[in-house]
Protein backbone atom coordinates (compact mmCIF):
# COMPACT_ATOMS: atom_id res chain seq x y z
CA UNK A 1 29.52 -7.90 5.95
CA UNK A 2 27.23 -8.00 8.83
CA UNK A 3 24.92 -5.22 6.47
CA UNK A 4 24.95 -7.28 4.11
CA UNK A 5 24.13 -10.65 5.21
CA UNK A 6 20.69 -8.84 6.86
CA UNK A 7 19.97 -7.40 3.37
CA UNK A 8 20.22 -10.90 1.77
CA UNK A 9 18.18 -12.89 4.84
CA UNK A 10 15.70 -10.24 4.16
CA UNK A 11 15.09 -11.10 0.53
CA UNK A 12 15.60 -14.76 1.47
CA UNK A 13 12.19 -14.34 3.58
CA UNK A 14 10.69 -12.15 1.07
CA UNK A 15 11.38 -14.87 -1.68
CA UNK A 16 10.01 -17.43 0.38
CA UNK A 17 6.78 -15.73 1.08
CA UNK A 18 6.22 -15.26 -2.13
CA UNK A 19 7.20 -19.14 -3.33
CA UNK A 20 4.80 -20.01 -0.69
CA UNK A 21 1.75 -17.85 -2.08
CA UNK A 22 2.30 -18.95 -5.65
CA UNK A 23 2.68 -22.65 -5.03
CA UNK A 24 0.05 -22.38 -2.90
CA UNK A 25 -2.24 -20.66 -5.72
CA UNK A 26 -0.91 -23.10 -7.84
CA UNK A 27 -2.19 -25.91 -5.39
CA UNK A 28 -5.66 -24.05 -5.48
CA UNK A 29 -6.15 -24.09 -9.34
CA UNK A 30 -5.36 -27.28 -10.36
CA UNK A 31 -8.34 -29.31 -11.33
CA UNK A 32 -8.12 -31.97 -8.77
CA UNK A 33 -10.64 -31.62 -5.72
CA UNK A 34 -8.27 -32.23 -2.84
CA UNK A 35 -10.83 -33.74 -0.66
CA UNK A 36 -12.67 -35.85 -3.29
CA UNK A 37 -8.76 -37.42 -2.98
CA UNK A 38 -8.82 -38.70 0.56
CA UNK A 39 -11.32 -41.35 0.35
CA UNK A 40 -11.40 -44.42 -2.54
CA UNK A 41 -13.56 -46.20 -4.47
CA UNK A 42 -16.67 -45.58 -2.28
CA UNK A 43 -16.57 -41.70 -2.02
CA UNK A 44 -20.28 -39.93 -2.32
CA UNK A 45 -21.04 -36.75 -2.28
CA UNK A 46 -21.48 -36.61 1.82
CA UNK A 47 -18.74 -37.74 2.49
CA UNK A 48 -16.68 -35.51 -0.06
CA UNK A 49 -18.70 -32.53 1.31
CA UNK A 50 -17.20 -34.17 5.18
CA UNK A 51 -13.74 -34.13 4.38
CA UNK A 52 -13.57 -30.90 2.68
CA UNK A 53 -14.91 -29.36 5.89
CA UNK A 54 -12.46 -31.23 8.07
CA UNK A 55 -9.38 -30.67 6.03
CA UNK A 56 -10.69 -26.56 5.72
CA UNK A 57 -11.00 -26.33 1.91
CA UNK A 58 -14.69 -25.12 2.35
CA UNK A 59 -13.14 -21.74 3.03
CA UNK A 60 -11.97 -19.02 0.86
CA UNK A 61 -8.56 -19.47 -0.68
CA UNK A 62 -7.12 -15.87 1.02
CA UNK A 63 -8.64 -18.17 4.51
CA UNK A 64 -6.93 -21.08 3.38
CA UNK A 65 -3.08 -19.55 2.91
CA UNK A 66 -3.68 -17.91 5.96
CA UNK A 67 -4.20 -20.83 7.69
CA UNK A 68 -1.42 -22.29 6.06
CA UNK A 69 1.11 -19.52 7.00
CA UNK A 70 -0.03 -19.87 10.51
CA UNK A 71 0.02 -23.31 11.17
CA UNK A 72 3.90 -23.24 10.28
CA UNK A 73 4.47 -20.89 13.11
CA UNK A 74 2.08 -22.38 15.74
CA UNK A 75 0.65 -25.74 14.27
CA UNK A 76 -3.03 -26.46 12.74
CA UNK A 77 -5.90 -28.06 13.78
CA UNK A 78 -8.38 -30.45 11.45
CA UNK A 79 -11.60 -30.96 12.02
CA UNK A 80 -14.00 -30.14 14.84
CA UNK A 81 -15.34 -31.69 18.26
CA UNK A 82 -14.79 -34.72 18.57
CA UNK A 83 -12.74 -35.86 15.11
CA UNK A 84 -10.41 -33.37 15.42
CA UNK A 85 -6.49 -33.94 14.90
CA UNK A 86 -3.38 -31.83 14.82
CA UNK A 87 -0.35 -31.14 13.02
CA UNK A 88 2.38 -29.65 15.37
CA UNK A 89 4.61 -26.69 14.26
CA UNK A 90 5.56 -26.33 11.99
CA UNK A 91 2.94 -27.47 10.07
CA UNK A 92 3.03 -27.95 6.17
CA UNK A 93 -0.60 -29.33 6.14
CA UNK A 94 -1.85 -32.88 6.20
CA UNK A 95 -1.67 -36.07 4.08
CA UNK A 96 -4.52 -37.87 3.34
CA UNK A 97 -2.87 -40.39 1.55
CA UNK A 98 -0.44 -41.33 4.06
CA UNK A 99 -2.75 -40.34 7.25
CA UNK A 100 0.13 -38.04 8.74
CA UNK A 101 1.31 -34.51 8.67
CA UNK A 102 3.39 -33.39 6.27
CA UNK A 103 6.00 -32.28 8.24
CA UNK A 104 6.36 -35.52 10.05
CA UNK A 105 6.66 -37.18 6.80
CA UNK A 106 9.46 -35.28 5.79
CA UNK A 107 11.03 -35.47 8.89
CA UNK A 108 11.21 -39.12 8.49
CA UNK A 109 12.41 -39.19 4.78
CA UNK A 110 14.68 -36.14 4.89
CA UNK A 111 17.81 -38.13 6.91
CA UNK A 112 18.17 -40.60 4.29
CA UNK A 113 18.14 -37.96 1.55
CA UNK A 114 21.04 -35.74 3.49
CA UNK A 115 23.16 -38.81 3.62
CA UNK A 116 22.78 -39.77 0.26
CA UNK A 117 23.10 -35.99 -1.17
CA UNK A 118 25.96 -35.11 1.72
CA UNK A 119 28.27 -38.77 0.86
CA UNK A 120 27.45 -38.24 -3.02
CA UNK A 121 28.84 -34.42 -2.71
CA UNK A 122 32.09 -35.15 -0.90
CA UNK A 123 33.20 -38.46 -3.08
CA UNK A 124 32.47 -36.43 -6.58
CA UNK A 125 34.01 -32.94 -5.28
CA UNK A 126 37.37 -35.16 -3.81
CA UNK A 127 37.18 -37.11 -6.95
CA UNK A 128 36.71 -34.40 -9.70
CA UNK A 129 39.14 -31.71 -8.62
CA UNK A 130 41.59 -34.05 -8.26
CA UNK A 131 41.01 -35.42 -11.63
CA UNK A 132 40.59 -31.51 -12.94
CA UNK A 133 43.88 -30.74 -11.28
CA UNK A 134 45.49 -33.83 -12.91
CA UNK A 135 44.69 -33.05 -16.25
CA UNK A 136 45.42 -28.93 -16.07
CA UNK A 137 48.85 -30.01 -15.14
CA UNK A 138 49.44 -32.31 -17.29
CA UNK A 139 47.88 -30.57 -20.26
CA UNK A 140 48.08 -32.12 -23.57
CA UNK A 141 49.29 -35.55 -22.26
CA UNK A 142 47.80 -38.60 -21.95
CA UNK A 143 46.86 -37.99 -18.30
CA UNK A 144 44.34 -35.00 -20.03
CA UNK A 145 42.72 -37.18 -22.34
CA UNK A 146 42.12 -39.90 -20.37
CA UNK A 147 40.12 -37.63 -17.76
CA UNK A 148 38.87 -35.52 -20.62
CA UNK A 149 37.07 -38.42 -22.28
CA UNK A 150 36.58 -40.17 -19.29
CA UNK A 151 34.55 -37.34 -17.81
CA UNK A 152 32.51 -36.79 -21.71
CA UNK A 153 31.53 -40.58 -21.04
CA UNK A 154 30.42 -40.27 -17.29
CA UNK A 155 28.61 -36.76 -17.84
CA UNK A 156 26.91 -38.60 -21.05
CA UNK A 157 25.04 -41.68 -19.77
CA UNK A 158 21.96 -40.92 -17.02
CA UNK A 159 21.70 -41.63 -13.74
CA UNK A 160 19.22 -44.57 -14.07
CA UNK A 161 21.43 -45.94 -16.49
CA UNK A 162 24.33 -45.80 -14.14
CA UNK A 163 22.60 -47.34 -11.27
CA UNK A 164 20.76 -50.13 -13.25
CA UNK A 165 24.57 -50.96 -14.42
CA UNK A 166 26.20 -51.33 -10.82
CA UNK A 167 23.32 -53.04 -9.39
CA UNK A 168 24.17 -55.68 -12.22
CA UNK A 169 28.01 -56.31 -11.67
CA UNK A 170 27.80 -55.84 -8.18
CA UNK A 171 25.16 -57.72 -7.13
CA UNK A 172 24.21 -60.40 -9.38
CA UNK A 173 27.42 -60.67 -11.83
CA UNK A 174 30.38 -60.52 -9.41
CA UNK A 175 28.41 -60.84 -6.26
CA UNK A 176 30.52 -58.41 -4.56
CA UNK A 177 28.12 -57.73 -1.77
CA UNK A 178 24.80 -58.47 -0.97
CA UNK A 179 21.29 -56.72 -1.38
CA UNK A 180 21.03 -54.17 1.51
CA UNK A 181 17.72 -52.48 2.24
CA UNK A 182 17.69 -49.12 4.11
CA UNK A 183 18.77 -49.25 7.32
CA UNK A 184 19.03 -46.85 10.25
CA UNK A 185 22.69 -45.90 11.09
CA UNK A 186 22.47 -46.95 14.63
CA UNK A 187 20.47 -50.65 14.40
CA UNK A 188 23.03 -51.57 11.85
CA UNK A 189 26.26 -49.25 10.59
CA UNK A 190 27.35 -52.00 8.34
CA UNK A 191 24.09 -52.86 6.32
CA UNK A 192 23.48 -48.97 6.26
CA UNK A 193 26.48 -48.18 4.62
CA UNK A 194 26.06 -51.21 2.04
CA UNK A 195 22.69 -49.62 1.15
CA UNK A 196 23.93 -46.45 0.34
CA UNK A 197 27.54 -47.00 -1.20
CA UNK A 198 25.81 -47.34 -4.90
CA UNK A 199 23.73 -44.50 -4.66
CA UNK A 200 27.05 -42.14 -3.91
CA UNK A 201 28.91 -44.23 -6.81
CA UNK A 202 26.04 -43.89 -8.83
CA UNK A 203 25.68 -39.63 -7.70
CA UNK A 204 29.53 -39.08 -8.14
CA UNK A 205 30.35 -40.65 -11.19
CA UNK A 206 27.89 -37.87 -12.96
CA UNK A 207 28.61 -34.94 -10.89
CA UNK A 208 32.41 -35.70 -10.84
CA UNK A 209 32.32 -35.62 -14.41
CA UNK A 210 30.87 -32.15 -14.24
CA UNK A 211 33.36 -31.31 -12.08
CA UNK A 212 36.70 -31.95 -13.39
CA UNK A 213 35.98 -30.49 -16.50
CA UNK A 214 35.27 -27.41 -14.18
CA UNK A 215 38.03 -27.64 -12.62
CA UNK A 216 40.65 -27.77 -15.49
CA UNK A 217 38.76 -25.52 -17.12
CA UNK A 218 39.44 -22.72 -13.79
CA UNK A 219 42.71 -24.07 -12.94
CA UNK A 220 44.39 -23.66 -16.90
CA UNK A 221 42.82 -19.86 -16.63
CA UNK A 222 43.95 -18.98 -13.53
CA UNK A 223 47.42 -21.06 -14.16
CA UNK A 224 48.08 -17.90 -16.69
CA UNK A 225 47.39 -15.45 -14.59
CA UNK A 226 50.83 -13.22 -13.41
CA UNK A 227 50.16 -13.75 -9.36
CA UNK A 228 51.12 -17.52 -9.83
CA UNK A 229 54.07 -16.46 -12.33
CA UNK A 230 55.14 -14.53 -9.59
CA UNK A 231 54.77 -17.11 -7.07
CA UNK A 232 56.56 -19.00 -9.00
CA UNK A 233 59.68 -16.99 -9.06
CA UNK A 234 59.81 -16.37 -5.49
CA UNK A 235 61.22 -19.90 -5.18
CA UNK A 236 57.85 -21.60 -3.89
CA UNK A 237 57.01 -25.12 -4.07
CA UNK A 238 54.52 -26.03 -6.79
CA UNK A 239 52.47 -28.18 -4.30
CA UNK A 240 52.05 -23.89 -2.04
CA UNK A 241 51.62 -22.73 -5.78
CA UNK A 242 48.71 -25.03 -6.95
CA UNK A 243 47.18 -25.48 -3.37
CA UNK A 244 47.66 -21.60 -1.86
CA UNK A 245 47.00 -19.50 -4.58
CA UNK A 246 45.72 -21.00 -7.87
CA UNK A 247 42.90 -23.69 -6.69
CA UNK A 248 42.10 -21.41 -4.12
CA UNK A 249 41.27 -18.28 -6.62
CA UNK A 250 39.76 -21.18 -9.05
CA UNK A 251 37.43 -22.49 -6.46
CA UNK A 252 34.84 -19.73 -6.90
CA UNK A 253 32.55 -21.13 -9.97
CA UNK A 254 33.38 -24.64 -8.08
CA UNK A 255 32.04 -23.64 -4.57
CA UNK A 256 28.87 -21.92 -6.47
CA UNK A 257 27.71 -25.21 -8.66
CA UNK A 258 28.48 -27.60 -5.64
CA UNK A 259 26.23 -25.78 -3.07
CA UNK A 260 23.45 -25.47 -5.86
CA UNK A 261 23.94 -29.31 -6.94
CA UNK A 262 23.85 -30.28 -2.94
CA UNK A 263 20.57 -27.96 -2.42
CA UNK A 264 19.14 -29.44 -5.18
CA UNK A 265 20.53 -33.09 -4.01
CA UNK A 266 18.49 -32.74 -0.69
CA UNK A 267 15.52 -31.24 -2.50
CA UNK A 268 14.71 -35.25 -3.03
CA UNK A 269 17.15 -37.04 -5.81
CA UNK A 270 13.48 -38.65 -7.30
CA UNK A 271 15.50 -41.21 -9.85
CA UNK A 272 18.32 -42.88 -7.48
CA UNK A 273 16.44 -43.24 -4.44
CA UNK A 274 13.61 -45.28 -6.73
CA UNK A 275 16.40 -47.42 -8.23
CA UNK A 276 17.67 -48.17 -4.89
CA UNK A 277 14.81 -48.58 -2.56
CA UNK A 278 15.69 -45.60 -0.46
CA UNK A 279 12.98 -43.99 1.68
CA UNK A 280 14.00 -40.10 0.78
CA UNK A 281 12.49 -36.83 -0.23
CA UNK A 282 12.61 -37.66 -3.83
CA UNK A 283 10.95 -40.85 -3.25
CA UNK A 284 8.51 -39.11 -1.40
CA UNK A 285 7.46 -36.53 -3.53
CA UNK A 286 7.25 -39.09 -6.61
CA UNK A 287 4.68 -41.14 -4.81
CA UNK A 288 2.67 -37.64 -3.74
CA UNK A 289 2.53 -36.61 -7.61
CA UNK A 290 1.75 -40.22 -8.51
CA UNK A 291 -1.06 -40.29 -5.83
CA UNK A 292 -2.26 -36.72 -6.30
CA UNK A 293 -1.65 -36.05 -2.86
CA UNK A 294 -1.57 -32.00 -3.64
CA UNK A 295 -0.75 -31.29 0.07
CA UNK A 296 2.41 -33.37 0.05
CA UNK A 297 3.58 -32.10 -3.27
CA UNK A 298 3.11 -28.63 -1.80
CA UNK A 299 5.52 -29.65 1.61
CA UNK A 300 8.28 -31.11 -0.77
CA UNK A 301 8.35 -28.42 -3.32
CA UNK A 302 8.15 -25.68 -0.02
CA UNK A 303 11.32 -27.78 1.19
CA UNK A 304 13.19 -27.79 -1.71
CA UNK A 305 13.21 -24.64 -2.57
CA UNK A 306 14.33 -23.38 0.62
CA UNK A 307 17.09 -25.31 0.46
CA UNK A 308 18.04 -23.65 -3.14
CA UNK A 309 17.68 -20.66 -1.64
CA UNK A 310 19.47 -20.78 1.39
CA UNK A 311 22.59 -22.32 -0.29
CA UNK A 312 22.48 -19.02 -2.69
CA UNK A 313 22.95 -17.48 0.82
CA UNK A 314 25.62 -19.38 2.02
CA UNK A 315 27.68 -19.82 -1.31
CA UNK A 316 27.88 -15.74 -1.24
CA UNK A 317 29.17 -15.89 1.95
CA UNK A 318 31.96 -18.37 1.25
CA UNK A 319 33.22 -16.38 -1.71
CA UNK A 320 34.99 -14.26 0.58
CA UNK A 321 36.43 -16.34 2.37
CA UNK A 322 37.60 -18.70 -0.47
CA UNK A 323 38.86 -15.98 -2.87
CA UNK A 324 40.17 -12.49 -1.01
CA UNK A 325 39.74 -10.57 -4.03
CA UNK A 326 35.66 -10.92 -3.60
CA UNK A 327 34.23 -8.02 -0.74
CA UNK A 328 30.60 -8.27 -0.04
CA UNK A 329 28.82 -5.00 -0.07
């Protein structure tokens, strides 16, 4: 185990170094001039020539990942003499757009995108196994079709759609609760939670149809299988059967699309935090592409595939202990 986790945090880093040099070439060759973008209307050529200095694209582009690489480990400095500002590790550069570092920026917008990705990811796992587990046992019935078509329809209509929908009937049809704007958890728990109960309705009513067509999918397979026969005739209950031995064995393919939906969740969820006026990652990195604010776009996309990758890692690891026919070697 312990061999292997070293091999795979190796390649993690190796992955990530090179995701880092290719979005950063990327970065490099598009045609945008990064420093003829962080001044408006009245740019000239002086002052283009001023910022490109200050924000170090003047130099080489080998000069310019370098820089980049280091400043994550001990920060970065912009500028010289007296105009000179910093970025703190670990830096992911600087926005012009916004006038801060990237890394504070994300900082700021990543808690609101973990609490909206986390809440989403435990109401639609709860919500579609238990519907999957419904409708395996009760195959055929009308329990089955109900959750059958029932998750066709949710996993049909997008998420946009979804959200436009309960903002509708719950704030303006049936008044059910007021408008809440983003708040922080500790100046008010109440009129945070109202501001992100849609957003998890909206999250699990697409992912939980995903899900419990997963789920009855692995739980009829592994139903057939001769360990749960056998469990069966030793006299055990069917709640030890279903619970012990067959959802645990069926959880595999589960466990491996949940932690890649919830990495790609905090990557920034771009659509529902627009519809909903929430201040996260994907909200963030729309406004950097929509501003051309190439520095910001290369923080976000940095992020978010870290996160893919390290939940790769992790969902590995948790075959093992989920299932104890899977050995890591």
């Amino acid at each position: 185990m312990g061999t292997y986790i070293i091999r795979r945090i190796i390649a993690m880093i190796l992955m990530l170094i090179a995701l880092s040099m290719l979005v950063f070439g990327l970065f490099t060759l598009l045609p945008a001039d990064p420093a003829a973008l962080t001044c408006g209307k009245s740019c000239n050529p002086q002052v283009i020539a001023q910022n490109r200095i200050r924000l170090g694209y003047d130099k080489p582009i080998y000069v310019q990942y370098g820089q980049f690489v280091k400043g994550i480990f001990v920060g970065r400095t912009y500028g010289s003499g007296t105009a000179t500002f910093e970025c703190p590790a670990p830096s992911l550069g600087y926005s012009f757009t916004k006038g801060d570092c990237v890394t504070d920026l994300i900082k700021q917008a990543f808690p609101v995108t973990a609490t909206e990705a986390v809440g989403a990811c435990i109401l639609w796992l709860v919500t579609g196994i238990s519907v999957g587990i419904l409708a395996a046992l009760k195959r055929g019935r009308w329990q089955d079709r109900v959750a059958t078509g029932g998750a066709l329809i949710g996993y049909s209509f997008p998420t946009f759609f979804i959200g436009l929908v309960l903002q509708y009937f719950v704030f303006f049809k049936f008044r059910i609760m007021d408008y809440a704007s983003y708040t922080p958890f500790k100046e008010d728990p109440v009129a945070w939670f109202k501001a992100f109960i849609l957003p998890w309705i909206t999250l699990a009513l697409v992912f939980a149809a995903f899900y419990s067509r997963l789920t009855r999918n692995q739980m009829l397979e592994t139903l057939g299988e001769d360990y749960i026969r056998t469990a069966r005739s030793k006299g055990l209950t069917e709640r030890v059967v279903i619970g012990k031995h067959a959802l645990r064995s069926g959880l595999t393919p589960i466990v491996t699309a949940a932690g890649l939906d919830l990495a790609g969740l905090l990557g920034g969820v771009v659509v529902t935090e627009y519809i909903f006026g929430l201040p996260g990652l994907g909200r963030l990195s729309l406004g950097a592409a929509l501003n051309s604010d190439l520095p910001l776009i290369v923080g976000t996309v940095m992020v978010a595939a870290t996160f893919v990758i390290v939940a790769n890692l992790v969902v590995d690891l948790l075959y093992a202990v989920i299932d104890p026919r899977v050995r890591l070697s």
